[in-house]
Protein backbone atom coordinates (compact mmCIF):
# COMPACT_ATOMS: atom_id res chain seq x y z
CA UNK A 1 -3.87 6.09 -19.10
CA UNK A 2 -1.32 5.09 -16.38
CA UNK A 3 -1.13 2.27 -14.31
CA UNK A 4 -2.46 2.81 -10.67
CA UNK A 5 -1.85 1.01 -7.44
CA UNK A 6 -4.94 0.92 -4.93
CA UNK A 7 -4.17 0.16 -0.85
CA UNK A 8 -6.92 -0.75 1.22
CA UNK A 9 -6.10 -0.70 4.84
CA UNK A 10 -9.08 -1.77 7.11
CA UNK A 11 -9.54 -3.36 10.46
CA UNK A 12 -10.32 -6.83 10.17
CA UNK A 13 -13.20 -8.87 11.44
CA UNK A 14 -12.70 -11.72 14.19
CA UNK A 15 -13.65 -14.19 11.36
CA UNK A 16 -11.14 -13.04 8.71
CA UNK A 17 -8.66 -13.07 11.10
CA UNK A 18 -9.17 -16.50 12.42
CA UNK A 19 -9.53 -18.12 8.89
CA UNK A 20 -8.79 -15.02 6.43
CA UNK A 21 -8.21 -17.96 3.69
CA UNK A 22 -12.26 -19.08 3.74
CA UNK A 23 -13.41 -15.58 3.17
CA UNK A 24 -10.99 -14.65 0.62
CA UNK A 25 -12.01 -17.72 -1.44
CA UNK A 26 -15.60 -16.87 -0.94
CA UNK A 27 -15.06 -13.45 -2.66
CA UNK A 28 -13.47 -15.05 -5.18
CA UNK A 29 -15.75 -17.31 -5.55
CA UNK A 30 -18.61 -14.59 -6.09
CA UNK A 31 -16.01 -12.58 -8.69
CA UNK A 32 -15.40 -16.25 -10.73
CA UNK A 33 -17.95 -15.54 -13.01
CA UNK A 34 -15.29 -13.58 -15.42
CA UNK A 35 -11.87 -12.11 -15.06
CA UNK A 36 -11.52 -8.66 -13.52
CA UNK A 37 -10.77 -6.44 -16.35
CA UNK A 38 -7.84 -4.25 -15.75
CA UNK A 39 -6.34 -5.55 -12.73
CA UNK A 40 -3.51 -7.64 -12.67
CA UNK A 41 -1.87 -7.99 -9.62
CA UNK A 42 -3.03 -8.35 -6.31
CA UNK A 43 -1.45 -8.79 -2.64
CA UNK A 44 -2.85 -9.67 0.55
CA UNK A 45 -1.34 -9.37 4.01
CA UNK A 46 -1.59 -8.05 7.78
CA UNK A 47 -0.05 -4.97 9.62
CA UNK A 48 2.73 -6.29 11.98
CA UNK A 49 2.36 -3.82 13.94
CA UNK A 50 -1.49 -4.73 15.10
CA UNK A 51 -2.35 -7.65 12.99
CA UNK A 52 -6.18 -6.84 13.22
CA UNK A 53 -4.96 -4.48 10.07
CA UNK A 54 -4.98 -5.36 6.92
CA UNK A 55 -3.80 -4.50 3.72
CA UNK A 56 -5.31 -5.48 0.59
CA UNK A 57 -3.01 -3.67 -2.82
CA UNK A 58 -4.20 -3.83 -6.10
CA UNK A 59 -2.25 -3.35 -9.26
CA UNK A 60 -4.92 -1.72 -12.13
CA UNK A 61 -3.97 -0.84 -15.54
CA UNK A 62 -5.74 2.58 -14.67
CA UNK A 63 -7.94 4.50 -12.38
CA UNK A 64 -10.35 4.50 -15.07
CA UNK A 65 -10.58 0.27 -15.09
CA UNK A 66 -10.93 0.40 -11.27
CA UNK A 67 -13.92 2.52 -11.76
CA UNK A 68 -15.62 0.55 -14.60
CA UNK A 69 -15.10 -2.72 -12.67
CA UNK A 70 -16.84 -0.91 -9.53
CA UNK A 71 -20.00 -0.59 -11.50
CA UNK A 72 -20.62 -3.96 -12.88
CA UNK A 73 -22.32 -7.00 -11.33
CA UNK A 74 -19.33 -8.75 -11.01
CA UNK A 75 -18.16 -6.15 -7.81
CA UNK A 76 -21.98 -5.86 -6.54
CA UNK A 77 -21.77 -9.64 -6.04
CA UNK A 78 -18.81 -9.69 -4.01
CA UNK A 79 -20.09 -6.82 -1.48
CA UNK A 80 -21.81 -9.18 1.09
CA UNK A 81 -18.79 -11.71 1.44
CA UNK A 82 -16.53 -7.68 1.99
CA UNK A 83 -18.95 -7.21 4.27
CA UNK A 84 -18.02 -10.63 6.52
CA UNK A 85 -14.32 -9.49 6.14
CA UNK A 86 -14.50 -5.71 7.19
CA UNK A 87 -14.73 -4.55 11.01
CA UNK A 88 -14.30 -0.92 9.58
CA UNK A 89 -14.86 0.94 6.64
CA UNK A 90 -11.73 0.88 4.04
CA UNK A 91 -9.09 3.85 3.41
CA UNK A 92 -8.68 3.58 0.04
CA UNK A 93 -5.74 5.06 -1.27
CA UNK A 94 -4.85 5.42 -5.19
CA UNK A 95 -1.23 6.22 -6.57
CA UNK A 96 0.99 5.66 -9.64
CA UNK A 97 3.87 3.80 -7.93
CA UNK A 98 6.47 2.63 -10.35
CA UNK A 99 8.15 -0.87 -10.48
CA UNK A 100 6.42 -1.38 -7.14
CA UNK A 101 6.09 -5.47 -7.59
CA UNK A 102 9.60 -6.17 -6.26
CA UNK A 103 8.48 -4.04 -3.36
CA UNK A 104 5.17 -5.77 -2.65
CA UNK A 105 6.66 -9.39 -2.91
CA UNK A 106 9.60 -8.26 -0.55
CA UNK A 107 9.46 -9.78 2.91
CA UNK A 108 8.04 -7.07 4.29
CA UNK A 109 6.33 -4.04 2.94
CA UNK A 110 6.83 -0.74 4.82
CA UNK A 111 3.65 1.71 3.81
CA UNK A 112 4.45 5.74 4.33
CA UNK A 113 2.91 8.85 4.71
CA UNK A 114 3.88 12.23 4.75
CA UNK A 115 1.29 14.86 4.95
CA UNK A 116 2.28 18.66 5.00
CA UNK A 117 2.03 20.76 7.83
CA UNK A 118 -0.29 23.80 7.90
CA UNK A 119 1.14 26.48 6.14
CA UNK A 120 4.51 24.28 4.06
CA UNK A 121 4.36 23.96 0.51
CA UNK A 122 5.28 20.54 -1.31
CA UNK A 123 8.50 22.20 -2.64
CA UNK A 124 9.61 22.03 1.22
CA UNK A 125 9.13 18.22 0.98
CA UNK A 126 10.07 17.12 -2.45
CA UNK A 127 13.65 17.15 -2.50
CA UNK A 128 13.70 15.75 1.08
CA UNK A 129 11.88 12.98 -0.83
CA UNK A 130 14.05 12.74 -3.70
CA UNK A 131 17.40 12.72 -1.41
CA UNK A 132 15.58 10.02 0.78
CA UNK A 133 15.14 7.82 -1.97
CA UNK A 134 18.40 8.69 -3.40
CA UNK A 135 19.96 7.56 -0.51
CA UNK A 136 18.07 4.64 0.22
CA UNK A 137 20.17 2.98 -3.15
CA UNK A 138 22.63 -0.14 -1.90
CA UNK A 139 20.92 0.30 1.76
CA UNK A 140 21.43 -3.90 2.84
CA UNK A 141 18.50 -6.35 2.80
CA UNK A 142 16.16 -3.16 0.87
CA UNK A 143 13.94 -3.89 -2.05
CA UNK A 144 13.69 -0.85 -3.19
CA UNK A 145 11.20 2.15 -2.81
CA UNK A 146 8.22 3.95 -5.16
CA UNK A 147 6.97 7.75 -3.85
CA UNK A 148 4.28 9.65 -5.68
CA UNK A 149 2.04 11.82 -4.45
CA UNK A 150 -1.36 10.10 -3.56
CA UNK A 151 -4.54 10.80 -5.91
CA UNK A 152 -7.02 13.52 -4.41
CA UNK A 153 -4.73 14.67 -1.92
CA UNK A 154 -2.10 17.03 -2.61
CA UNK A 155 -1.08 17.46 0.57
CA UNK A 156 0.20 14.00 0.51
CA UNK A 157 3.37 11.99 -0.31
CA UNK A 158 3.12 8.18 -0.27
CA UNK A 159 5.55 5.75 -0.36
CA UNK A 160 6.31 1.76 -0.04
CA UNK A 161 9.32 0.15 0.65
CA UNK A 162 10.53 -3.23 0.55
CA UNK A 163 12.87 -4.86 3.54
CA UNK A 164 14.24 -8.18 4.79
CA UNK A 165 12.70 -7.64 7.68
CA UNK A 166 11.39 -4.82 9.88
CA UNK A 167 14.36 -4.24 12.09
CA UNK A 168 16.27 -4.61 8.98
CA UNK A 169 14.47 -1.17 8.05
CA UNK A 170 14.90 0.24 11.40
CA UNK A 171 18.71 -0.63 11.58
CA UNK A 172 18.95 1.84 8.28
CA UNK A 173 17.48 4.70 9.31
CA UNK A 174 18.21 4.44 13.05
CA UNK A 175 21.37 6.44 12.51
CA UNK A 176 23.25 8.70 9.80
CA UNK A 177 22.40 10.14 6.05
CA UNK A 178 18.67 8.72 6.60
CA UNK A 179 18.03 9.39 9.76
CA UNK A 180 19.45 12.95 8.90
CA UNK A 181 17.10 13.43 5.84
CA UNK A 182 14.12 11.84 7.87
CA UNK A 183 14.69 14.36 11.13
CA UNK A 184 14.48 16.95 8.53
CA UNK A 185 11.08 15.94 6.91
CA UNK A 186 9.82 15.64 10.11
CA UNK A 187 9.92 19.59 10.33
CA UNK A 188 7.64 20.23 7.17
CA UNK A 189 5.40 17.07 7.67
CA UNK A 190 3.89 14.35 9.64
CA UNK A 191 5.09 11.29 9.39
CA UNK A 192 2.83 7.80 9.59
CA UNK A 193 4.36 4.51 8.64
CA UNK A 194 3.60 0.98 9.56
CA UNK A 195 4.72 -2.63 8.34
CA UNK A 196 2.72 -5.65 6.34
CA UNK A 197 3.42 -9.03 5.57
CA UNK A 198 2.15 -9.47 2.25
CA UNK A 199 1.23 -12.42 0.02
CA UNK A 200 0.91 -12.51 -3.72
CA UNK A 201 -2.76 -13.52 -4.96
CA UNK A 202 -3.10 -15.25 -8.14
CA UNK A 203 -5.32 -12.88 -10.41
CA UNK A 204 -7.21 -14.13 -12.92
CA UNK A 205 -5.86 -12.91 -16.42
């Protein structure tokens, strides 16, 4: 089975966002009892675009351990102390990006979507994809960049990219080759993207 990345974006309660470091310890606290099987890798952060987002990405060893762990006691404990930290209910996204660490420790994390248009089939958007990334390659102050398709939606491409900085990503693509390749997926898909400041949490292994 392959590894799987899972990206919860939620809007944040008043109380995690004025001491997000209390409630994260309490759910740890609740999940101390034994190590969570199959995850190993876990980062924490805020949109910087409205910082009452959040991001919370996972790193599992498959789809399969997320799902076993989501039946034991271990998660049921933890639910009330969520509860405290969520002011809406979670997106949950699952894909398998590759070598995405780097990416997720950068300084900033850039999270994309692009989600086909009525009526244009992925083989419009693929090799838009492909030459995006392609290009992307010696870009200055990048981190590098993981695209898969997300789990339970075909219609779906997602992708994270690391960056120096936010305008470091919007000084690459605000002219030539990328801006180019982006103009054109913008004919075959919607685009959604936003930026998070993410933190490294020490997993229990």
């Amino acid at each position: 089975m392959a590894p799987v990345t899972q990206i919860m974006y939620f809007k944040t309660s008043s109380s995690y966002l004025q001491d997000p470091s209390r409630l994260i310890s309490e759910l740890a606290t609740k999940s101390s009892a034994a190590k969570i099987k199959g995850l190993s890798k876990a980062y924490l952060g805020f949109e910087t675009e409205d910082p009452s987002n959040a991001f919370w990405v996972f790193e599992w060893a498959s789809k399969s351990a997320h799902d076993t762990y989501h039946q034991t006691d271990t998660f049921k404990a933890t639910q009330a102390a969520a509860r405290q930290v969520f002011a809406s209910r979670p997106i949950h996204t699952f894909a398998g990006f590759s070598n995405a660490s780097r990416i997720f420790s950068a300084p900033v994390t850039e999270f994309v979507t692009f989600t086909l248009k009525r009526g244009v089939d992925m083989n419009a958007l693929q090799p838009l994809v492909r030459q995006l990334q392609a290009k992307l390659q010696g870009t200055p102050k990048f981190y590098g960049s993981s695209w898969v398709p997300a789990f339970d939606k075909p219609n779906v491409v997602y992708g994270v990219l690391g960056w120096e900085s936010v305008q470091a990503h919007w000084n690459a693509v605000s002219s030539g080759p990328l801006k180019e390749i982006i103009d054109k997926v913008k004919k075959v898909a919607d685009v959604w993207l936003v930026h998070a400041i993410l933190t490294p949490y020490k997993v229990r292994t």
